[in-house]
PDB file of N, CA and C in Angstrom:
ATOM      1  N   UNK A   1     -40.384  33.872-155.625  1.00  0.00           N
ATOM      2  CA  UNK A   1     -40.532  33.987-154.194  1.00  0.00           C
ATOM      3  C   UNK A   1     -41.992  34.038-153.795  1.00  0.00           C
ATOM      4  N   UNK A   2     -42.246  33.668-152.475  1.00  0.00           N
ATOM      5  CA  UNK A   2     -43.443  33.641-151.957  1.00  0.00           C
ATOM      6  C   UNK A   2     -43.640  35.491-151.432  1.00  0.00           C
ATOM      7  N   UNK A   3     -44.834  36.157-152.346  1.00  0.00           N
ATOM      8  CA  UNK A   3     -45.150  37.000-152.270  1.00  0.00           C
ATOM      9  C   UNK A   3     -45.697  37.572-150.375  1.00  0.00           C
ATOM     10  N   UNK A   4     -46.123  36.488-150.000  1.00  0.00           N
ATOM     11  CA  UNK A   4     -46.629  36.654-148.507  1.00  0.00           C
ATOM     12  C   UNK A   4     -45.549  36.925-147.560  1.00  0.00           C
ATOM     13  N   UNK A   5     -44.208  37.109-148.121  1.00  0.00           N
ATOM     14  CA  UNK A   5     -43.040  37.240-147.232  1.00  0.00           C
ATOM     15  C   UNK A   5     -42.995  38.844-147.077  1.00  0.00           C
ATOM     16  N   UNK A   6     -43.500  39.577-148.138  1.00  0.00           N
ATOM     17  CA  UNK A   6     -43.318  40.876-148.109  1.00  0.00           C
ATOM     18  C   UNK A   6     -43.591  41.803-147.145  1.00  0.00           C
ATOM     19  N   UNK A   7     -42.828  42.599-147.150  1.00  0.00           N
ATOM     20  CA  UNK A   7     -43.003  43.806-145.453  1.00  0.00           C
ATOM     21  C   UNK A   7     -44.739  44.664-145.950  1.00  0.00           C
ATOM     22  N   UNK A   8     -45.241  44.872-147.429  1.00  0.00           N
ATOM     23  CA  UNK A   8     -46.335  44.831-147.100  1.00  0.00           C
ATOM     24  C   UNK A   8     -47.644  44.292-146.787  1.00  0.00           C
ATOM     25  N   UNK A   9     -47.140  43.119-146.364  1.00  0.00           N
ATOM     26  CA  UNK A   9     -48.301  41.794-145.875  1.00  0.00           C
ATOM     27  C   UNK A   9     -48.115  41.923-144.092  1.00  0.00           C
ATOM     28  N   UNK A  10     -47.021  42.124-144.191  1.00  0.00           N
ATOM     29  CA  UNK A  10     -46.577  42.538-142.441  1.00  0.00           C
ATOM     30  C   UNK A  10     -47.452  43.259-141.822  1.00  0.00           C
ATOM     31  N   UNK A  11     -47.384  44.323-142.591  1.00  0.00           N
ATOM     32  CA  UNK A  11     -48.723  45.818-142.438  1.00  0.00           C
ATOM     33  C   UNK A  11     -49.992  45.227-142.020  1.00  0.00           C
ATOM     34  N   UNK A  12     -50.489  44.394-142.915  1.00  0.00           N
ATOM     35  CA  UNK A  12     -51.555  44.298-142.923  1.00  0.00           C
ATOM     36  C   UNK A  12     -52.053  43.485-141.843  1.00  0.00           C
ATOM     37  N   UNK A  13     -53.527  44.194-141.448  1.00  0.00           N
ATOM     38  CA  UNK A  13     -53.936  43.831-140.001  1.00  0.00           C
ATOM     39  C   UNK A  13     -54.673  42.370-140.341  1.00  0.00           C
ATOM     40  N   UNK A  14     -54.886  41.746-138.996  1.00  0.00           N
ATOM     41  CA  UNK A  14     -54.488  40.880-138.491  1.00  0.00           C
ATOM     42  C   UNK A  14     -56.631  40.759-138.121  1.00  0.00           C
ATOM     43  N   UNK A  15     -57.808  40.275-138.771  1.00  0.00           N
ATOM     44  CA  UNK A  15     -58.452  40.088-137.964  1.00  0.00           C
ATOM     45  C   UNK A  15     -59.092  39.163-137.278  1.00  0.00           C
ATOM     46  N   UNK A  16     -59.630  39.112-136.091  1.00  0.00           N
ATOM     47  CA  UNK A  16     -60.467  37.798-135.493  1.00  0.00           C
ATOM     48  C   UNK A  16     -61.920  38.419-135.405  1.00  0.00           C
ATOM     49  N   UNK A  17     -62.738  38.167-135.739  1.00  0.00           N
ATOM     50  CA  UNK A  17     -63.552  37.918-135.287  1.00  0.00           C
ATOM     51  C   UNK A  17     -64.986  36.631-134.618  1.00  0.00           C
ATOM     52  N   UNK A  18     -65.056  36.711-133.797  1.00  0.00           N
ATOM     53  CA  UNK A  18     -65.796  35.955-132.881  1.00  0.00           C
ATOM     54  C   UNK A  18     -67.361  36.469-132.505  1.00  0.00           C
ATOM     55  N   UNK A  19     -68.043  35.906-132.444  1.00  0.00           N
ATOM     56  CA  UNK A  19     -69.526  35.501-132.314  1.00  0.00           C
ATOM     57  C   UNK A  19     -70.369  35.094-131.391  1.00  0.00           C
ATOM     58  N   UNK A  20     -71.176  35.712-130.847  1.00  0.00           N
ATOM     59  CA  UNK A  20     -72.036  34.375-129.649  1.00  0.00           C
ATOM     60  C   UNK A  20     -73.523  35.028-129.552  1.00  0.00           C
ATOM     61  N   UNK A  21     -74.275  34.403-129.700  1.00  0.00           N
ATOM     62  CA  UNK A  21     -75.377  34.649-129.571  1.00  0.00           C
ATOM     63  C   UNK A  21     -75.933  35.443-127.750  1.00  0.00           C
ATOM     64  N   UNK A  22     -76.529  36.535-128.395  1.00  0.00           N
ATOM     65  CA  UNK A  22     -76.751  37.636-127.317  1.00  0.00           C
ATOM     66  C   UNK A  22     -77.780  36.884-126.327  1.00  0.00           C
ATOM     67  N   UNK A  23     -77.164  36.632-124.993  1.00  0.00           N
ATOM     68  CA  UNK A  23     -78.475  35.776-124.043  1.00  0.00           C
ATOM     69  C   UNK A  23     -79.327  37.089-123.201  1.00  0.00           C
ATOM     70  N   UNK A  24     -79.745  37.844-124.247  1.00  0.00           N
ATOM     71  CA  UNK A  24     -81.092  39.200-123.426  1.00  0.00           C
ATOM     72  C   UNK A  24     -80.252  40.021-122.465  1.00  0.00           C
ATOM     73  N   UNK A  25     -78.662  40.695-123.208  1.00  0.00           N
ATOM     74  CA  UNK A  25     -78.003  41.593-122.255  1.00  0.00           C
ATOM     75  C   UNK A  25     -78.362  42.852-123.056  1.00  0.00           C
ATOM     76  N   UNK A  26     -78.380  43.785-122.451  1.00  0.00           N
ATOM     77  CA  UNK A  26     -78.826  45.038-122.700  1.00  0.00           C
ATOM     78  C   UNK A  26     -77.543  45.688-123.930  1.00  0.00           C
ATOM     79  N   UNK A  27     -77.642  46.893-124.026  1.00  0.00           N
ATOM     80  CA  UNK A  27     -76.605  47.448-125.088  1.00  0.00           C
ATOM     81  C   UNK A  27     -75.034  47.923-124.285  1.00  0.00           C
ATOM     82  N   UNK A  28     -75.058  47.501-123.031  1.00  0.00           N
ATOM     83  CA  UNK A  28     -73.913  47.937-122.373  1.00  0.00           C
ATOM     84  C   UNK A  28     -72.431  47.301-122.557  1.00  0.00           C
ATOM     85  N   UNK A  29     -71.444  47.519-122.487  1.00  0.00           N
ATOM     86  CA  UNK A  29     -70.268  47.182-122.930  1.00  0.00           C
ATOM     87  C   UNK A  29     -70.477  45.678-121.250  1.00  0.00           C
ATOM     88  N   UNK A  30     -69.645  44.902-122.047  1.00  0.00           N
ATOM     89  CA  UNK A  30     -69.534  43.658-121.111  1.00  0.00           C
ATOM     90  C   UNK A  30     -68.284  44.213-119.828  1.00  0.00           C
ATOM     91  N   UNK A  31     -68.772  43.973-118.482  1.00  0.00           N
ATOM     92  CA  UNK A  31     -67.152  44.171-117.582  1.00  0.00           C
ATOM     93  C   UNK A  31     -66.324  43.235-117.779  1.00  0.00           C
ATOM     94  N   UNK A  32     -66.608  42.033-118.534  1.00  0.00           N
ATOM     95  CA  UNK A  32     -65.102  41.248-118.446  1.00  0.00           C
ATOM     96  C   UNK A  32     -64.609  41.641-120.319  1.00  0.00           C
ATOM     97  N   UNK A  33     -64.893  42.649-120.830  1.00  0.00           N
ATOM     98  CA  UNK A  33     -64.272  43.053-122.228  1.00  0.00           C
ATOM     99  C   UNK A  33     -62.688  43.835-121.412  1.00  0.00           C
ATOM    100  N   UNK A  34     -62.490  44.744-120.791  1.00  0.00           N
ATOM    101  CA  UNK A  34     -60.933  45.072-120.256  1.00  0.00           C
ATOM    102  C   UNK A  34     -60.521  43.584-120.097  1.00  0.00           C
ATOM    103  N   UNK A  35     -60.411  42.762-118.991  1.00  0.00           N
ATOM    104  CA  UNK A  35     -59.762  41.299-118.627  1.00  0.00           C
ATOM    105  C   UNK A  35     -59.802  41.002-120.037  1.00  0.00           C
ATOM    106  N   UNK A  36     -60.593  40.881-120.938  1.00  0.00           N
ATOM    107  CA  UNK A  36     -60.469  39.711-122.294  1.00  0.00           C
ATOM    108  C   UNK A  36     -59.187  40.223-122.725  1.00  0.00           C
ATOM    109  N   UNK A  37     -58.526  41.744-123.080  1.00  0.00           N
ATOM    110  CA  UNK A  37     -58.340  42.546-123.877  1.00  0.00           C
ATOM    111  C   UNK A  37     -56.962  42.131-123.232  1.00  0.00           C
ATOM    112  N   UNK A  38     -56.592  42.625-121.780  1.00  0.00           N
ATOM    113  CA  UNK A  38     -55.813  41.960-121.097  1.00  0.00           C
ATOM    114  C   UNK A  38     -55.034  40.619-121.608  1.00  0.00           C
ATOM    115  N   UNK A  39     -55.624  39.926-121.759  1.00  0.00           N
ATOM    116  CA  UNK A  39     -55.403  38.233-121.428  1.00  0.00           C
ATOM    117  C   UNK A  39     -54.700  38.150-122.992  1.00  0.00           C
ATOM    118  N   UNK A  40     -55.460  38.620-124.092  1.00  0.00           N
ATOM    119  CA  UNK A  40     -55.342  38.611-124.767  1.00  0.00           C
ATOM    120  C   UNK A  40     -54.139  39.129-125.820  1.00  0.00           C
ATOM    121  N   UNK A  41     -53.701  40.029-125.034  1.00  0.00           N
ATOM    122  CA  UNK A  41     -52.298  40.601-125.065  1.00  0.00           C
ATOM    123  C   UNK A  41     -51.412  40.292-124.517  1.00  0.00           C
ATOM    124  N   UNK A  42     -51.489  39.146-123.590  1.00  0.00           N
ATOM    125  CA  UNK A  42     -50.643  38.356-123.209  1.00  0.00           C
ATOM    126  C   UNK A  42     -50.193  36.973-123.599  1.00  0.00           C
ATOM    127  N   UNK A  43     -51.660  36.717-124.260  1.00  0.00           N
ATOM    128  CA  UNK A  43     -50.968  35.940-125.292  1.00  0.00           C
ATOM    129  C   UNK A  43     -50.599  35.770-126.786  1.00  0.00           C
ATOM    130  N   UNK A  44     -51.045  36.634-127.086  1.00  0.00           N
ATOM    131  CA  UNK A  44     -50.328  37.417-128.653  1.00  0.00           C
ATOM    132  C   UNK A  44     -49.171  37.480-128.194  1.00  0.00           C
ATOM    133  N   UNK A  45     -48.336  38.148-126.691  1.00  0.00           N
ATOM    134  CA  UNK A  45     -47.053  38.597-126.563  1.00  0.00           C
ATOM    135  C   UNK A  45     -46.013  37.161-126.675  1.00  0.00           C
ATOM    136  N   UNK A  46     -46.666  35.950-126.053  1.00  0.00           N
ATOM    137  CA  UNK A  46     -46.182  34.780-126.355  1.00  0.00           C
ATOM    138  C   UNK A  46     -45.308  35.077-127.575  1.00  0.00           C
ATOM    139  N   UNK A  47     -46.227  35.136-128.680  1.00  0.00           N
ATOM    140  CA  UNK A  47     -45.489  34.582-129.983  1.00  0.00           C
ATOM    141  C   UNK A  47     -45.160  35.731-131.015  1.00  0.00           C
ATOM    142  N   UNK A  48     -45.270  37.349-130.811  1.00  0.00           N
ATOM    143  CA  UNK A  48     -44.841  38.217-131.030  1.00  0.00           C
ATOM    144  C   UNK A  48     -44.847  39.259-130.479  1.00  0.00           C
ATOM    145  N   UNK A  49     -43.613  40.532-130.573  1.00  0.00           N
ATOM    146  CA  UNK A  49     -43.859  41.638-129.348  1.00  0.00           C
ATOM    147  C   UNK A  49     -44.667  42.487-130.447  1.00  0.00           C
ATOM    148  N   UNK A  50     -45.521  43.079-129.793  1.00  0.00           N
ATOM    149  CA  UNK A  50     -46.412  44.592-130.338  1.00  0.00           C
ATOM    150  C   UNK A  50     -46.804  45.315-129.607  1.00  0.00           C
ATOM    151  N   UNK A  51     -46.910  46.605-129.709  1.00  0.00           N
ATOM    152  CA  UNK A  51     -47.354  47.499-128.621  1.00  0.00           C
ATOM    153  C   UNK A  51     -48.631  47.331-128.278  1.00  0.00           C
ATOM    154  N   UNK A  52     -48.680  47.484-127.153  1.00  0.00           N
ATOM    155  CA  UNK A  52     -49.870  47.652-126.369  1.00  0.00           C
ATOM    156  C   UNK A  52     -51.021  48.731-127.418  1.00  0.00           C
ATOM    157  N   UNK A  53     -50.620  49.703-128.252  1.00  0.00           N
ATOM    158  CA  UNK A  53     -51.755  50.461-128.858  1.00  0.00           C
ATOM    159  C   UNK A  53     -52.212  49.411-130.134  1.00  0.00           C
ATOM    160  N   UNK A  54     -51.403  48.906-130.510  1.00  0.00           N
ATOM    161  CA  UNK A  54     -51.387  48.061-131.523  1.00  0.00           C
ATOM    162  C   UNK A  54     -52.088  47.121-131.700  1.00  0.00           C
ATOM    163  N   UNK A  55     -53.461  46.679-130.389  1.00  0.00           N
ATOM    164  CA  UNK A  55     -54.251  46.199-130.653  1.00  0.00           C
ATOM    165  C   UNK A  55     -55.412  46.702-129.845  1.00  0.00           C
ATOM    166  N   UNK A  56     -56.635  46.679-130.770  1.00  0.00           N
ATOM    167  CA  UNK A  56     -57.343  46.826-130.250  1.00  0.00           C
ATOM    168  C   UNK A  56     -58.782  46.404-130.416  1.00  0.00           C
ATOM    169  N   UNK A  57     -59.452  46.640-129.568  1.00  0.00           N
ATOM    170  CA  UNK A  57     -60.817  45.259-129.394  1.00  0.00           C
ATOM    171  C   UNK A  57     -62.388  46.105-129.311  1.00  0.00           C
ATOM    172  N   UNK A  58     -63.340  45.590-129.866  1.00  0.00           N
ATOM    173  CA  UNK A  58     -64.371  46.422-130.141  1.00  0.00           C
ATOM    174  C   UNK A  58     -65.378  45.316-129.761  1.00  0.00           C
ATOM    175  N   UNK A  59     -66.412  45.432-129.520  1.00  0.00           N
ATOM    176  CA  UNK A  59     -67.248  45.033-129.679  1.00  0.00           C
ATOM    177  C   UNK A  59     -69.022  45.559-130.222  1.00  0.00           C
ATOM    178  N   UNK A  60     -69.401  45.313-131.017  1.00  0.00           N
ATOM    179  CA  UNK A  60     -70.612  45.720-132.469  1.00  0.00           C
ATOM    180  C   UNK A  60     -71.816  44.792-132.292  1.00  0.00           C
ATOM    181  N   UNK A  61     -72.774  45.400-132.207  1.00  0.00           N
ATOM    182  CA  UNK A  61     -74.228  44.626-132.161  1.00  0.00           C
ATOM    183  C   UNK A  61     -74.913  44.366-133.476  1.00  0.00           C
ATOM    184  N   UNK A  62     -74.902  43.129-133.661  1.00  0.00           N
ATOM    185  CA  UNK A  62     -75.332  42.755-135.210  1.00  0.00           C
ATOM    186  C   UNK A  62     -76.704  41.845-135.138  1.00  0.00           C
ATOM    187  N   UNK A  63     -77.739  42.469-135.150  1.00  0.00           N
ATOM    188  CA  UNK A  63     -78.987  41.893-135.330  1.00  0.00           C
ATOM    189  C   UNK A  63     -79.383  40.799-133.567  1.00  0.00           C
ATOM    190  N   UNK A  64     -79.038  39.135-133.609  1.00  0.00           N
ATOM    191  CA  UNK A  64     -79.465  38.671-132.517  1.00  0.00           C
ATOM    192  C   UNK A  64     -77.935  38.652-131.705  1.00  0.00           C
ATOM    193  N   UNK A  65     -76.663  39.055-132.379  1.00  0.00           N
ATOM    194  CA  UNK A  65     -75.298  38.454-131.886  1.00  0.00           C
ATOM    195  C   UNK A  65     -74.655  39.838-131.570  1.00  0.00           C
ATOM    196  N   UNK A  66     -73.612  39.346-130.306  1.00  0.00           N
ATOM    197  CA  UNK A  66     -72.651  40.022-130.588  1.00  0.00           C
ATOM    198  C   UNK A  66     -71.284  39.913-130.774  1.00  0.00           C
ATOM    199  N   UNK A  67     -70.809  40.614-131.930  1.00  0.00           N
ATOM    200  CA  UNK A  67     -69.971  40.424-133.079  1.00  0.00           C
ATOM    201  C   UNK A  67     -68.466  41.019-132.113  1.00  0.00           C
ATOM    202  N   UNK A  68     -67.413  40.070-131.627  1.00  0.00           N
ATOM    203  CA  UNK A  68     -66.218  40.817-130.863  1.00  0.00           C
ATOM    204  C   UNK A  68     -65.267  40.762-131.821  1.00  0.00           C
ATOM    205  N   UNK A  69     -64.579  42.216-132.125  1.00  0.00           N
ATOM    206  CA  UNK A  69     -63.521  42.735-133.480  1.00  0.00           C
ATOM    207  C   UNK A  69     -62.454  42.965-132.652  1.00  0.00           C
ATOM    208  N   UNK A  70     -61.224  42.072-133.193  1.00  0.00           N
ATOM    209  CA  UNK A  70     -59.934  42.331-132.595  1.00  0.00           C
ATOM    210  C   UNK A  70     -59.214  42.457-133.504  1.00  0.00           C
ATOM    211  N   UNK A  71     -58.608  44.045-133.706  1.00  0.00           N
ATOM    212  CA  UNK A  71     -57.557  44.206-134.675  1.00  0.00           C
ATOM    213  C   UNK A  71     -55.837  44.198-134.197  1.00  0.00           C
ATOM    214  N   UNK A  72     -54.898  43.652-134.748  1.00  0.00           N
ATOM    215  CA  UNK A  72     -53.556  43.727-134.162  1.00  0.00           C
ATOM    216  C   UNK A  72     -52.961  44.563-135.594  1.00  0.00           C
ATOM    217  N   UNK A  73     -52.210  45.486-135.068  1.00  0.00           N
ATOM    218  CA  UNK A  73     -51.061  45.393-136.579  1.00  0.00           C
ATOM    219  C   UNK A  73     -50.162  45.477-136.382  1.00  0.00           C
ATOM    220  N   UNK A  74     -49.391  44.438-137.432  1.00  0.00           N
ATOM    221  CA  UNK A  74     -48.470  43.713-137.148  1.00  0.00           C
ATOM    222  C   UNK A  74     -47.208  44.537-137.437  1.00  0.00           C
ATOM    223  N   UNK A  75     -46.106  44.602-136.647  1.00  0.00           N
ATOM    224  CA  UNK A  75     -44.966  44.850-136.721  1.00  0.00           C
ATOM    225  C   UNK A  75     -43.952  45.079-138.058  1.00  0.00           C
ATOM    226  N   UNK A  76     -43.319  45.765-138.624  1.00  0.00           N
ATOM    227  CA  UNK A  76     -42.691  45.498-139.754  1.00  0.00           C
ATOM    228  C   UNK A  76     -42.079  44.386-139.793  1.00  0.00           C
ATOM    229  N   UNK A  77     -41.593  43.882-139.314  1.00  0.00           N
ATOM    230  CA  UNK A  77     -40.772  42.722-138.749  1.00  0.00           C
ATOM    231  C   UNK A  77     -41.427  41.761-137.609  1.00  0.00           C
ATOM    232  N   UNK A  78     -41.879  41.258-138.185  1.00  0.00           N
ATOM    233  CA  UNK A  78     -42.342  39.415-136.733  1.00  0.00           C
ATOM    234  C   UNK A  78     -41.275  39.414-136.120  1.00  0.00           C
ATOM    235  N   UNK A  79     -40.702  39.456-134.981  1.00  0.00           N
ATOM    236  CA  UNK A  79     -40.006  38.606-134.283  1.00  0.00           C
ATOM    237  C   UNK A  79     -40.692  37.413-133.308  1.00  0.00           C
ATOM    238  N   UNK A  80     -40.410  36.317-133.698  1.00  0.00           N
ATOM    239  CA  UNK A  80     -41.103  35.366-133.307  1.00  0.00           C
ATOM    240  C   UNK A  80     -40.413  34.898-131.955  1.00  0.00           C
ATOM    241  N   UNK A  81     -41.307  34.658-130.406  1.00  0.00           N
ATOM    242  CA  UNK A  81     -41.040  34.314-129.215  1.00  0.00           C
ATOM    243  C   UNK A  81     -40.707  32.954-129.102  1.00  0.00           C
ATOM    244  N   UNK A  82     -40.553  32.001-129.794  1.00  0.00           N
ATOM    245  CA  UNK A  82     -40.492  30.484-129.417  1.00  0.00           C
ATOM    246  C   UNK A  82     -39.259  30.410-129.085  1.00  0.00           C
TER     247      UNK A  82
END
């Protein structure tokens, strides 16, 4: 059997991270990071249900970039929306 089917691969989180070069904004959290976080949970909900705590979004200052961390974890069970 394909080992990746297992309920402990399920567990395991889920990450994205994304990148963009910092255009001279100060150290303050961005106002459109809530809306991203938003949007973003709406479309994860597309194609699986997870709770709303169940993901969550950071953003980390790494030298000239800043580095946006989105963790989901995943459900014991996928139920898939299609």
């Amino acid at each position: 059997g394909n080992e990746k089917k297992t309920a402990s691969v399920a567990k395991e989180r889920l990450q994205i991270i994304l990148a963009h070069e910092r255009a001279g904004r100060g150290t303050a959290t961005p106002d459109y990071l809530p809306a991203l976080q938003e949007e973003l949970m709406a479309v994860i909900a597309k194609y699986i249900h997870i709770d709303r705590d169940s993901l969550k979004v950071q953003l980390d200052k790494h030298d000239q970039y800043d580095v946006l961390e989105l963790n989901i974890t995943l459900p014991e069970k996928v139920n898939a929306r299609r």
